[in-house]
N, C-alpha and C. Protein backbone atom coordinates (compact mmCIF):
# COMPACT_ATOMS: atom_id res chain seq x y z
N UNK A 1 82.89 99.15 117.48
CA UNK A 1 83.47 100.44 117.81
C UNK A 1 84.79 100.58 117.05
N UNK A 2 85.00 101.56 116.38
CA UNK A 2 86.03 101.66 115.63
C UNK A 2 87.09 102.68 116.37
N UNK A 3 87.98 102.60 116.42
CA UNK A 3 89.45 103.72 117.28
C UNK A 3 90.31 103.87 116.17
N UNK A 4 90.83 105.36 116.58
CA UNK A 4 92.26 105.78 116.10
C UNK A 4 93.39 105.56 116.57
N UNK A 5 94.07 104.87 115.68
CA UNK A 5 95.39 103.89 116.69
C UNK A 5 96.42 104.13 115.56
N UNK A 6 97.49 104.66 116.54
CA UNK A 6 98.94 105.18 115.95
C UNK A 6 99.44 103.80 116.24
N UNK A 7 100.63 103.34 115.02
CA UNK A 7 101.38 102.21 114.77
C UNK A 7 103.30 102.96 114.54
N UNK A 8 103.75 102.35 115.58
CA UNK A 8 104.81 103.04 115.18
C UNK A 8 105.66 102.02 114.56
N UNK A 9 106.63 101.96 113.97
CA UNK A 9 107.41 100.76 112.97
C UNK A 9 106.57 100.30 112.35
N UNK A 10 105.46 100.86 111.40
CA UNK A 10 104.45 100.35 111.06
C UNK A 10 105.61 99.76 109.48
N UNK A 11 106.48 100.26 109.20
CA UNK A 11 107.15 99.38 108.10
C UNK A 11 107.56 98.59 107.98
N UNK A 12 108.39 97.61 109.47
CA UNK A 12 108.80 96.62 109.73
C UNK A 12 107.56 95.48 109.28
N UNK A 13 108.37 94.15 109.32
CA UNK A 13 107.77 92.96 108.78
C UNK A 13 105.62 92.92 109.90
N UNK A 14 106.26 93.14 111.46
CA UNK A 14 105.23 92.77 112.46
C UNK A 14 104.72 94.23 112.04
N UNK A 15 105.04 95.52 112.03
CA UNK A 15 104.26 96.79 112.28
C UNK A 15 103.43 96.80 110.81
N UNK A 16 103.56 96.36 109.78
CA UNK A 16 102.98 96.47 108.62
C UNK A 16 101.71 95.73 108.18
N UNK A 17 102.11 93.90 109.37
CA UNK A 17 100.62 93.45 109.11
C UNK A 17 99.70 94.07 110.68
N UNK A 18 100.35 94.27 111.29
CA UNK A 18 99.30 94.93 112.45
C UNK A 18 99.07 95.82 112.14
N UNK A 19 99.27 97.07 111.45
CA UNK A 19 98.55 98.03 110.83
C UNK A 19 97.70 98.08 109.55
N UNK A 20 97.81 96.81 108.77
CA UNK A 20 97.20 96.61 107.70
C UNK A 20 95.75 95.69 108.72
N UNK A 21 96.03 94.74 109.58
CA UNK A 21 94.93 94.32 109.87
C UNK A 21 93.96 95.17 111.05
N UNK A 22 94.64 95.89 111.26
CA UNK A 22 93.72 97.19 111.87
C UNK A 22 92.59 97.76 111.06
N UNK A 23 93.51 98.45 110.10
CA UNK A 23 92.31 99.41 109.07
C UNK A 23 91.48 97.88 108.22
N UNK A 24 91.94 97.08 108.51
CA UNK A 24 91.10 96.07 107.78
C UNK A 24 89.40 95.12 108.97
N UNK A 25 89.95 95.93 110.04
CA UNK A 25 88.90 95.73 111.06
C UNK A 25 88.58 96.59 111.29
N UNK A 26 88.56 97.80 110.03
CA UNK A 26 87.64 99.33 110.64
C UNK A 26 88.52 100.54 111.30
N UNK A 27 89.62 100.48 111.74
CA UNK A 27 90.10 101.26 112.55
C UNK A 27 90.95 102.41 111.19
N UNK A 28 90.61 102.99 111.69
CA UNK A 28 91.62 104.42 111.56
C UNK A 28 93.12 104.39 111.85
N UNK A 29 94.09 103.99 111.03
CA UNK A 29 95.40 103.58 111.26
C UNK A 29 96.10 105.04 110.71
N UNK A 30 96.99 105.44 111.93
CA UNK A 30 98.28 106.45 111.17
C UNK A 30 99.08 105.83 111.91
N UNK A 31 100.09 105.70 110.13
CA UNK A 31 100.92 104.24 110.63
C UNK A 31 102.41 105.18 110.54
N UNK A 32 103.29 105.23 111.65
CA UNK A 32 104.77 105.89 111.46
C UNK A 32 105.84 105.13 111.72
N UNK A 33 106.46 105.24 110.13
CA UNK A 33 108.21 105.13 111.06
C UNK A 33 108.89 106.11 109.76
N UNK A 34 109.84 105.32 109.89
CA UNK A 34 110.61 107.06 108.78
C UNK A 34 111.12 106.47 107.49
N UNK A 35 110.54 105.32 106.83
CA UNK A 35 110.32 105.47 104.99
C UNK A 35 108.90 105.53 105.12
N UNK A 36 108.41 105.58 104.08
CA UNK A 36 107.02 105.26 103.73
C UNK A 36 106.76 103.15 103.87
N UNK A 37 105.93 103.11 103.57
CA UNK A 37 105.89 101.16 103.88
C UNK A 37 105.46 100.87 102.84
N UNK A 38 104.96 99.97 101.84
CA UNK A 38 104.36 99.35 101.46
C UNK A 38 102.81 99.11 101.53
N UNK A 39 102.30 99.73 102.29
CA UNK A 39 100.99 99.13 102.64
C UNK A 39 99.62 99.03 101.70
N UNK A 40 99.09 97.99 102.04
CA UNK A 40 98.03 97.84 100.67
C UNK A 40 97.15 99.26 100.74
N UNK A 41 97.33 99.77 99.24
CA UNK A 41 96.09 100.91 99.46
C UNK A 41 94.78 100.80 99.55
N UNK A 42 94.22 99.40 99.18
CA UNK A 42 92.82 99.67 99.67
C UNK A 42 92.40 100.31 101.27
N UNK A 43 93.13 100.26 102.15
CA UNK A 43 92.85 101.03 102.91
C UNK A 43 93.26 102.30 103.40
N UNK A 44 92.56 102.77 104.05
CA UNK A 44 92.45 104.38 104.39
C UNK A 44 93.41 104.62 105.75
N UNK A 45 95.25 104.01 105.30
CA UNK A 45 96.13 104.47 106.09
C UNK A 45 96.95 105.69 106.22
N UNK A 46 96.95 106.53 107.06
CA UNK A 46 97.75 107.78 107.20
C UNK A 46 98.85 107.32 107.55
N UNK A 47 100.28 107.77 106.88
CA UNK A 47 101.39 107.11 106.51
C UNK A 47 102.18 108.85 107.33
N UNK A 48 102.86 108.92 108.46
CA UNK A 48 103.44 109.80 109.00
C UNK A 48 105.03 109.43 109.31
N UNK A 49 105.72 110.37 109.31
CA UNK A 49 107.45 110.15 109.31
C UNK A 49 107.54 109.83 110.98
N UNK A 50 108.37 109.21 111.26
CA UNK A 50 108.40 108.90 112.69
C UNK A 50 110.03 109.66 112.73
N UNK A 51 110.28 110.04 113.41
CA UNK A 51 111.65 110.94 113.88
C UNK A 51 112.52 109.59 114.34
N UNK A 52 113.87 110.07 114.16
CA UNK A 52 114.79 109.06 114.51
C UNK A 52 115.05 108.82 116.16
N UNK A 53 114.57 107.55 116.15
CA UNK A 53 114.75 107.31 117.81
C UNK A 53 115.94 107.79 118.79
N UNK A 54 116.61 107.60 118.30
CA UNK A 54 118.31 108.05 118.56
C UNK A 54 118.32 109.28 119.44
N UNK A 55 117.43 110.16 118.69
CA UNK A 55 117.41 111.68 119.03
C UNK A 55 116.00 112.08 120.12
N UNK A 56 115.81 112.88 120.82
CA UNK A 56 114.84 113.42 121.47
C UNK A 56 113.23 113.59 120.84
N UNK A 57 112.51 112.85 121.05
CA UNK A 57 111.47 112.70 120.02
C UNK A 57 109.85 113.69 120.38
N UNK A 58 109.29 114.16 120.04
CA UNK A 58 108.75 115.30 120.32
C UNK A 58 107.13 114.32 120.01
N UNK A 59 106.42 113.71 120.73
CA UNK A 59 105.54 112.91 120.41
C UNK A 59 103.84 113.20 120.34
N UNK A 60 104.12 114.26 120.76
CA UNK A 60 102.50 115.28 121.07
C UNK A 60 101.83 115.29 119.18
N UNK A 61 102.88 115.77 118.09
CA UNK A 61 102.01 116.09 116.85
C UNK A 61 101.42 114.13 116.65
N UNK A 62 102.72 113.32 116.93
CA UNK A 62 102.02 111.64 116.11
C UNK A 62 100.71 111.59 116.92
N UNK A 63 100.80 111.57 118.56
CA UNK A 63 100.06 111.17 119.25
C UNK A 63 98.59 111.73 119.39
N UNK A 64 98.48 112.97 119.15
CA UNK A 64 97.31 114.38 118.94
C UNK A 64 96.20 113.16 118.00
N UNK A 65 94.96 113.06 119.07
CA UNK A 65 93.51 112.68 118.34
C UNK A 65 93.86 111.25 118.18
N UNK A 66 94.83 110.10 119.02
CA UNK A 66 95.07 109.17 118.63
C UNK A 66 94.19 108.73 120.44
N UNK A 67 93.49 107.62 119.74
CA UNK A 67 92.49 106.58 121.33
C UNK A 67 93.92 105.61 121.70
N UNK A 68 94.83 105.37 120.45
CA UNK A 68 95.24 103.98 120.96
C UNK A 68 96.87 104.09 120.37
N UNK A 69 97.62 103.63 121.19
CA UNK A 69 99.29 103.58 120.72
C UNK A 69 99.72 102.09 120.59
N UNK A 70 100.18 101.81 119.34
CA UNK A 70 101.06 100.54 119.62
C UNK A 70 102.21 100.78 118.85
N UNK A 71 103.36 100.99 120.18
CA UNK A 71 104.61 101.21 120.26
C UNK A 71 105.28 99.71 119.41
N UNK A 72 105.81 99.82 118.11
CA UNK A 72 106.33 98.46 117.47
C UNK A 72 107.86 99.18 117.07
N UNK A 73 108.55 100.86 117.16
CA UNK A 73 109.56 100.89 116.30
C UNK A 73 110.32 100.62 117.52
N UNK A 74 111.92 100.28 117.14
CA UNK A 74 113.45 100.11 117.98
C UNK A 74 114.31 100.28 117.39
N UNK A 75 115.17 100.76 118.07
CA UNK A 75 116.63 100.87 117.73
C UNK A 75 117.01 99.61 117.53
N UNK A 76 117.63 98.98 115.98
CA UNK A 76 117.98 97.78 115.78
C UNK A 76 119.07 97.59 114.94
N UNK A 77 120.20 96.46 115.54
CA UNK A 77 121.57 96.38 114.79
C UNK A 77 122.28 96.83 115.14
C-alpha cells in the first residue's frame, strides 16, 4: 500500500533521509521546509516551502490530500 506523507524539515540531516527513504519505498513524499533540500532526483519528491515557524502557520494548503504527517521541522539555536 503506498500513502501520501507530508515531511516537514524534510532538509535537515534526519528529514532528508526519511523522506528520501519514503519515496524509495513507494510513497508519495511532499517534502517541506523553507530552502529547497538536496534530495536525490530519482525520485518523484514534491519539494513545498514550509512557512516560518516563528509566525502563525496556516497548515490546511501542506496538509490538503496528505494520509500521513511526519512533523521533523523546529525552532533551532
Amino acid at each position: 500500500m503506498s500513502f501520501r506523507i507530508l515531511v516537514t524539515g524534510s532538509s535537515g540531516f534526519i528529514g532528508s533521509a526519511v523522506s528520501t527513504a519514503l519515496a524509495a519505498a513507494g510513497h508519495s513524499v511532499r517534502a517541506a521546509s523553507r530552502r529547497p533540500s538536496k534530495l536525490p532526483t530519482q525520485y518523484q519528491i514534491e519539494w513545498v516551502e514550509l512557512p516560518n515557524l516563528e509566525n502563525e502557520v496556516d497548515w490546511e494548503p501542506l496538509v490538503a490530500g496528505m494520509d500521513i504527517v511526519v512533523h521533523l521541522a523546529a525552532l533551532a539555536h
